[in-house]
N, C-alpha and C. Protein backbone atom coordinates (compact mmCIF):
# COMPACT_ATOMS: atom_id res chain seq x y z
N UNK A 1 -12.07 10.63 -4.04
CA UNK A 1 -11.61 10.77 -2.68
C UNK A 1 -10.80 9.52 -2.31
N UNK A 2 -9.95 9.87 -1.91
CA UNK A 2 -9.01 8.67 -1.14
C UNK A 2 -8.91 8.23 0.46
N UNK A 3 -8.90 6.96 0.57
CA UNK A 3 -8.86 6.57 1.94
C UNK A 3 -7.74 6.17 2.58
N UNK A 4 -7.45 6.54 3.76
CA UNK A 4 -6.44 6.73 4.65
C UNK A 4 -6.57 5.52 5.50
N UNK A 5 -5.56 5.10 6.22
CA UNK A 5 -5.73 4.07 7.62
C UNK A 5 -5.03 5.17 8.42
N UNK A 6 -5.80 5.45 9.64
CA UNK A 6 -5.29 6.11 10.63
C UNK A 6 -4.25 4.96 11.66
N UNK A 7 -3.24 4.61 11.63
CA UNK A 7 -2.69 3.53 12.91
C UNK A 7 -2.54 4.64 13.98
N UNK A 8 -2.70 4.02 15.28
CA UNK A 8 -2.55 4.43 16.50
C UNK A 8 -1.72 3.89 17.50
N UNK A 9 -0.31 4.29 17.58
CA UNK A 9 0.41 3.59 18.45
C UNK A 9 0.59 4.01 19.71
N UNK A 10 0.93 3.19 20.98
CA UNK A 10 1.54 3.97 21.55
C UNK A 10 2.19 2.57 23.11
N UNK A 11 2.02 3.06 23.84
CA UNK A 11 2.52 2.50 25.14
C UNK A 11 1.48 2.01 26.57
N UNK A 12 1.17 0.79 25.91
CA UNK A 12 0.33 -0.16 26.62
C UNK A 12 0.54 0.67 28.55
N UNK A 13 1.25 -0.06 28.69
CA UNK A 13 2.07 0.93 30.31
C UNK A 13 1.55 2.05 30.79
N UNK A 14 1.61 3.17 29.38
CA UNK A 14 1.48 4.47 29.66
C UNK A 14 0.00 4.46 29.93
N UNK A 15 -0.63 3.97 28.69
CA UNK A 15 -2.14 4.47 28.58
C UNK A 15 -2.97 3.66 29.65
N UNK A 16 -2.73 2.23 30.58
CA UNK A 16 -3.08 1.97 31.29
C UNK A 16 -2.80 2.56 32.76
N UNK A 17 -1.76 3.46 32.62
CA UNK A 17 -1.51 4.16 34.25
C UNK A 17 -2.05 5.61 33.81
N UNK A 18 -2.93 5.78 32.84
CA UNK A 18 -4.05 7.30 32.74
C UNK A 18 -4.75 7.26 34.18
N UNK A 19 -4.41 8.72 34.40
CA UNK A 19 -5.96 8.94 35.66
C UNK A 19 -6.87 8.83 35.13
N UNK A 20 -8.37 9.24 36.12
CA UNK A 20 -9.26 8.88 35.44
C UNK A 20 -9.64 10.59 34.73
N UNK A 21 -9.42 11.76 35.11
CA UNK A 21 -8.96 12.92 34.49
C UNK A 21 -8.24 12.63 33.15
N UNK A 22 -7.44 12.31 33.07
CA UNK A 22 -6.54 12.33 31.70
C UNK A 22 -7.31 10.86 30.81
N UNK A 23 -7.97 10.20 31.17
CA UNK A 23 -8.59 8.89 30.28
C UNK A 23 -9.57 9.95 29.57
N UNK A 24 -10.10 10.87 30.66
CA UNK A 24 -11.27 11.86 29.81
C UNK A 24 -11.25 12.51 28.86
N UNK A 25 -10.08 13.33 29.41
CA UNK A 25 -9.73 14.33 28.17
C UNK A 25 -9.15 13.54 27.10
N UNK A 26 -8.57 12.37 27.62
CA UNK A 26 -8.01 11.69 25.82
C UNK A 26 -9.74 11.54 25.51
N UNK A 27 -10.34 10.86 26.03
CA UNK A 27 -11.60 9.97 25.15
C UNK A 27 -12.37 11.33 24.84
N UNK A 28 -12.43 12.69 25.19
CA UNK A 28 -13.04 13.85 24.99
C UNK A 28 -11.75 14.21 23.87
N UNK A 29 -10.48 14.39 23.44
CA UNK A 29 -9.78 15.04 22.51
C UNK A 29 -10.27 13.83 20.89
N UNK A 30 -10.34 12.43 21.46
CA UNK A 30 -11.14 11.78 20.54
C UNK A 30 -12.72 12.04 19.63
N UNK A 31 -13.54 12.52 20.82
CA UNK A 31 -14.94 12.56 20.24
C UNK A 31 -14.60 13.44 19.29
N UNK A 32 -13.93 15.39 19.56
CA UNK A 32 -13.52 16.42 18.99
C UNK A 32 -13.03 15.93 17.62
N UNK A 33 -11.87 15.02 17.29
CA UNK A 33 -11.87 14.04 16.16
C UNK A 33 -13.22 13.82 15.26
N UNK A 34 -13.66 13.16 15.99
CA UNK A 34 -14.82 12.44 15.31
C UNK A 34 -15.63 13.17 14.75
N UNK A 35 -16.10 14.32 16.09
CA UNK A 35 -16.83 15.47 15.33
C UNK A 35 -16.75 15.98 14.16
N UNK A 36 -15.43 16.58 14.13
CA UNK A 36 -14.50 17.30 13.29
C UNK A 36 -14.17 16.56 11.54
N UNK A 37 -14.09 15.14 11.87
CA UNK A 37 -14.15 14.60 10.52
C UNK A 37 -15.14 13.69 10.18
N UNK A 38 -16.14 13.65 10.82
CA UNK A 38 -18.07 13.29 10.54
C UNK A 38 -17.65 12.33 9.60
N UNK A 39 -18.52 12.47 8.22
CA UNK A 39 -18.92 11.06 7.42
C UNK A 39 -17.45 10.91 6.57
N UNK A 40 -16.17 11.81 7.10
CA UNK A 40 -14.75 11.34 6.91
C UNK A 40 -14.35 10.02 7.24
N UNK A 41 -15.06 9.81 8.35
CA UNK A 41 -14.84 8.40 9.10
C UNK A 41 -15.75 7.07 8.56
N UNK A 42 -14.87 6.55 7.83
CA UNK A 42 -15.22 5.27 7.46
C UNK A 42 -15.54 4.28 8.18
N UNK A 43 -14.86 3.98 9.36
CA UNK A 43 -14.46 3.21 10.46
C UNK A 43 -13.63 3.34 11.54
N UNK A 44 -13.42 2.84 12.29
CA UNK A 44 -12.29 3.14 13.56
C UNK A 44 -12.96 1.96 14.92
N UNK A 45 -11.73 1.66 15.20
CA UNK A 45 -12.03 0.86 16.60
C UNK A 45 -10.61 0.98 17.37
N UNK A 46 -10.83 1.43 19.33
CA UNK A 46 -9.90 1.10 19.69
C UNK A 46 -9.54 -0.82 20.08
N UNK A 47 -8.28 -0.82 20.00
CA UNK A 47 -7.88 -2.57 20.50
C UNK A 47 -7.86 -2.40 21.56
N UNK A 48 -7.61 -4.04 22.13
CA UNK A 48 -7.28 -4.28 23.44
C UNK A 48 -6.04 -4.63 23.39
N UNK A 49 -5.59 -4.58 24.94
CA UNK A 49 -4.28 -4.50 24.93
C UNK A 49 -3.02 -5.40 23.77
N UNK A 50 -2.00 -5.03 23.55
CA UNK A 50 -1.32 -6.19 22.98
C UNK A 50 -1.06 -7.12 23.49
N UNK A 51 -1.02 -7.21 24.82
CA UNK A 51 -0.89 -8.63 25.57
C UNK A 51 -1.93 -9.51 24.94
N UNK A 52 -2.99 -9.23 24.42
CA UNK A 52 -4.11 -10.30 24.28
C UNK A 52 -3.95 -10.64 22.75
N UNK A 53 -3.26 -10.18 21.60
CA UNK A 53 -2.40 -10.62 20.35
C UNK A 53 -2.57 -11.60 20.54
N UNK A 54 -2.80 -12.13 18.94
CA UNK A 54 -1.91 -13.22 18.25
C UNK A 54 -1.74 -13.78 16.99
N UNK A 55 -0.64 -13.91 17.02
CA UNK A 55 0.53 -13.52 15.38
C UNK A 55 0.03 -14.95 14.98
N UNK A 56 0.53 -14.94 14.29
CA UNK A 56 0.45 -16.25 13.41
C UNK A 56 1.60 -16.21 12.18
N UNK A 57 2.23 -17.08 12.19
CA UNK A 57 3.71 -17.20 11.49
C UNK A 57 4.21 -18.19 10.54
N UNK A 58 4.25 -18.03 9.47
CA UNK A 58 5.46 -19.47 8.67
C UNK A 58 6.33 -19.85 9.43
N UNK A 59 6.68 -20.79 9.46
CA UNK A 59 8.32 -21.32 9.82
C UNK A 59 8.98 -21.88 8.82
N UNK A 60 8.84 -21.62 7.94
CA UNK A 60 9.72 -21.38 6.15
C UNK A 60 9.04 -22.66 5.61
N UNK A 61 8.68 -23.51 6.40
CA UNK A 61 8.33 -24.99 5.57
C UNK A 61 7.19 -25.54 5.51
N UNK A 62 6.17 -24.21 5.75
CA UNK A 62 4.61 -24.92 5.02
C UNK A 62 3.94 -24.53 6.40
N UNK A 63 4.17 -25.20 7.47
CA UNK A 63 3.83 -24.71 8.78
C UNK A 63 3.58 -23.70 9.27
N UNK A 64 2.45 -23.00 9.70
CA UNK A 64 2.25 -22.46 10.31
C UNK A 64 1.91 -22.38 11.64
N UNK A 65 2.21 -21.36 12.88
CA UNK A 65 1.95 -21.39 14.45
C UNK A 65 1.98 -20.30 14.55
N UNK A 66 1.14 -20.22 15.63
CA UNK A 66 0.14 -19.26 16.60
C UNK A 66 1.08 -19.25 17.98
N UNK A 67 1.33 -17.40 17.81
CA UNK A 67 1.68 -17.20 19.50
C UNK A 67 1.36 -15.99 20.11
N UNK A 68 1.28 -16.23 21.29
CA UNK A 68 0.54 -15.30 21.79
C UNK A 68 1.22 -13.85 21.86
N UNK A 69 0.46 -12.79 21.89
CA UNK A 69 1.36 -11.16 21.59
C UNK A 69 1.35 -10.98 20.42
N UNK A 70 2.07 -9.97 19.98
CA UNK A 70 2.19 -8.86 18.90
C UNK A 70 3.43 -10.09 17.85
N UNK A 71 3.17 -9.45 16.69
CA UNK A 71 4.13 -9.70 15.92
C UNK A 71 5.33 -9.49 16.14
N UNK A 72 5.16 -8.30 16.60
CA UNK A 72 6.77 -7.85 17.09
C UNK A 72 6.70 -7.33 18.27
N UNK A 73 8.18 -7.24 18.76
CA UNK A 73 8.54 -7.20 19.95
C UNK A 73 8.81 -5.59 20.58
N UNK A 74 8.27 -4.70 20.64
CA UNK A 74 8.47 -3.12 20.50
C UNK A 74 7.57 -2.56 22.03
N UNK A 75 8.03 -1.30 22.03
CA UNK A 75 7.23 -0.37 23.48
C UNK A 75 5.78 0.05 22.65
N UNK A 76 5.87 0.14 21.81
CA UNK A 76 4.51 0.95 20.81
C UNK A 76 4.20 -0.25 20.55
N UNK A 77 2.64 -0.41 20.60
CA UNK A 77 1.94 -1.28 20.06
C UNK A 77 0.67 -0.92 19.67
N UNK A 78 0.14 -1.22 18.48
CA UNK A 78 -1.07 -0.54 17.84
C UNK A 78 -1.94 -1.04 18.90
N UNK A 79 -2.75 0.14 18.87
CA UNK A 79 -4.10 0.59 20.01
C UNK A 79 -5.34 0.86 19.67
N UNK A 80 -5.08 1.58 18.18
CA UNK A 80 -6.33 1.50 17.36
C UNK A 80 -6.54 2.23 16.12
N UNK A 81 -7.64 2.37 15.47
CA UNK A 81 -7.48 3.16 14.00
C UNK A 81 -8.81 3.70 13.80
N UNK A 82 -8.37 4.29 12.67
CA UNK A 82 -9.25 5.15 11.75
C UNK A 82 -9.27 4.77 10.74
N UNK A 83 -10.44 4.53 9.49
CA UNK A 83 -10.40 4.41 7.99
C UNK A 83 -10.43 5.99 7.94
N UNK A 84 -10.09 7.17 6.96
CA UNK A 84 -10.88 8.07 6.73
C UNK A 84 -10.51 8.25 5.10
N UNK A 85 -11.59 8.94 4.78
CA UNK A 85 -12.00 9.36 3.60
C UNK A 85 -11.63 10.60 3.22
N UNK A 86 -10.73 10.86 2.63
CA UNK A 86 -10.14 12.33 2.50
C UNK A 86 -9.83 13.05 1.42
N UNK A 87 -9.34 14.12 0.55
CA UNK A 87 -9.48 14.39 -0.53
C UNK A 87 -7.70 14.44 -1.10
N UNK A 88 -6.91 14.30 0.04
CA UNK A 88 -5.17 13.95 0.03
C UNK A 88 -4.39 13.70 1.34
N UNK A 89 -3.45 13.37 1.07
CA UNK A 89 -2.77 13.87 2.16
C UNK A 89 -3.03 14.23 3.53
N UNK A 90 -2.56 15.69 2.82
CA UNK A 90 -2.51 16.76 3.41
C UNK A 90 -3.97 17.30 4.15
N UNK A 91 -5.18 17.07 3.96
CA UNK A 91 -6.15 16.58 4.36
C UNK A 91 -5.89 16.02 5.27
N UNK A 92 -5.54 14.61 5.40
CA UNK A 92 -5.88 13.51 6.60
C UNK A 92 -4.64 13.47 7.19
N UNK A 93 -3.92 14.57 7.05
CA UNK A 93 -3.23 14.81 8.16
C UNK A 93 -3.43 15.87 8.62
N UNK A 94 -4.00 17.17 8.31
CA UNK A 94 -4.85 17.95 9.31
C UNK A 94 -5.82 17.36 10.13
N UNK A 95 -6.68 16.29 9.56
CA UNK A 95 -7.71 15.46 10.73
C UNK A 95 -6.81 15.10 12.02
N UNK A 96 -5.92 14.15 11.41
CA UNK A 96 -5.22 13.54 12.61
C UNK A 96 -4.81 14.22 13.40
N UNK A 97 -4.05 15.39 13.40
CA UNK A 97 -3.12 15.99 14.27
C UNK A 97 -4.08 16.30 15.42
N UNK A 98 -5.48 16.11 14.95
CA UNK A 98 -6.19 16.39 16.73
C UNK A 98 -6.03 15.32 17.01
N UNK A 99 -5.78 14.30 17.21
CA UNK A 99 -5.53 12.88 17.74
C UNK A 99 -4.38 13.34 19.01
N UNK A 100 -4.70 12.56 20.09
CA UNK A 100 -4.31 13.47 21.22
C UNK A 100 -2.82 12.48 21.17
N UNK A 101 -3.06 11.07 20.15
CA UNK A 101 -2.14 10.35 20.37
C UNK A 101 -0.62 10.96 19.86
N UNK A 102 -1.00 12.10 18.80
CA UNK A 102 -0.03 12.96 18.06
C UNK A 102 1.23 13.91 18.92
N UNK A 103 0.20 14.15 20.09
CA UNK A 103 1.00 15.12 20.84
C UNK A 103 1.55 14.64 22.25
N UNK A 104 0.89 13.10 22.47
CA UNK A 104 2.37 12.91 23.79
C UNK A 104 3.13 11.64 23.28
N UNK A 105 3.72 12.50 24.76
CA UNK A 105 5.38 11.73 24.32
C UNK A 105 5.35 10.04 23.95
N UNK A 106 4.67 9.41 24.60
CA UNK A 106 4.77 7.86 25.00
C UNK A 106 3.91 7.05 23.56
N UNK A 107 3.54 7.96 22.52
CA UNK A 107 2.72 7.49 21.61
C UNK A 107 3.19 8.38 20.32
N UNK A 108 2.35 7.69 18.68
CA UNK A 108 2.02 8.65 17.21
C UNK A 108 1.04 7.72 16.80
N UNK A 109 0.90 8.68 15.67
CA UNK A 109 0.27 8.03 14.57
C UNK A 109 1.06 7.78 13.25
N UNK A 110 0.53 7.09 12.68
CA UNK A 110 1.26 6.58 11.35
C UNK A 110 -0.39 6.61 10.57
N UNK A 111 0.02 7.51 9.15
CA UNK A 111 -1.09 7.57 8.12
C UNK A 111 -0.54 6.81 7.10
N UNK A 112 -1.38 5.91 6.05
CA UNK A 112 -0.78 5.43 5.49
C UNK A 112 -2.16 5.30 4.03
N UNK A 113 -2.05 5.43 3.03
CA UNK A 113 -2.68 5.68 1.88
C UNK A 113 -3.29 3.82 1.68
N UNK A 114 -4.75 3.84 1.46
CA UNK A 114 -5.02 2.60 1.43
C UNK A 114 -5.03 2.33 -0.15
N UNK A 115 -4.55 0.92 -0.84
CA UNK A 115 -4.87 1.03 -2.18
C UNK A 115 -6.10 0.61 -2.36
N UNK A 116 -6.32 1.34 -3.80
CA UNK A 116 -7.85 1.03 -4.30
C UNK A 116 -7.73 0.17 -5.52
N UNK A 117 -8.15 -1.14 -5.73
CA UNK A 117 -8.14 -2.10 -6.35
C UNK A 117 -9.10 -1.97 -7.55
N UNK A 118 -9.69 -1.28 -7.50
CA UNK A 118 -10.89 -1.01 -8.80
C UNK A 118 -10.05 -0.29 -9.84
């Protein structure tokens, strides 16, 4: 079985101006997730905002510095993830697509195949 990183992007802005109706049904289209892919789930945590980041950087000459925020400068900023455990693909992208982050506008997901070092 192979493991997946679920990333979760989307729009700091957006997801902080949720009613408290629509915070539900996202955190209720989540549990349905969870349900749905049980001991699939390796792990998962949502973040806090990207405002509270921090990168840490070369400056080509040995040096390294710390600043505050995201690595990069973008409207999407990772929000949170999933490990899952899946048998392909095509698999852990049927899980995801209940991810409510899949279907609006202001957000996606990005799946990405984790390597296995053994």
């Amino acid at each position: 079985m192979a493991k997946y990183m679920i990333l979760i992007y989307g729009d700091d802005q957006q997801w902080g101006a949720m009613s408290t109706d629509e915070r539900e049904a996202h955190e209720a289209a989540h549990a349905a997730f969870r349900a749905d892919a049980g001991s699939k789930i390796a792990g998962g945590e949502e973040l806090e905002l990207a405002t509270t980041a921090t990168s840490l950087r070369s400056d080509g000459a040995g040096r390294v510095t710390a600043t505050d925020g995201p690595f990069l400068e973008t409207k999407e900023a990772l929000g949170g993830f999933y490990l899952l455990e899946a048998d392909d693909l095509d698999e852990a992208m049927g899980l995801a697509y209940q991810l409510p982050e899949v279907h609006a506008g202001h957000s996606g997901v990005e799946i990405r195949p984790v390597v296995d070092h053994e």
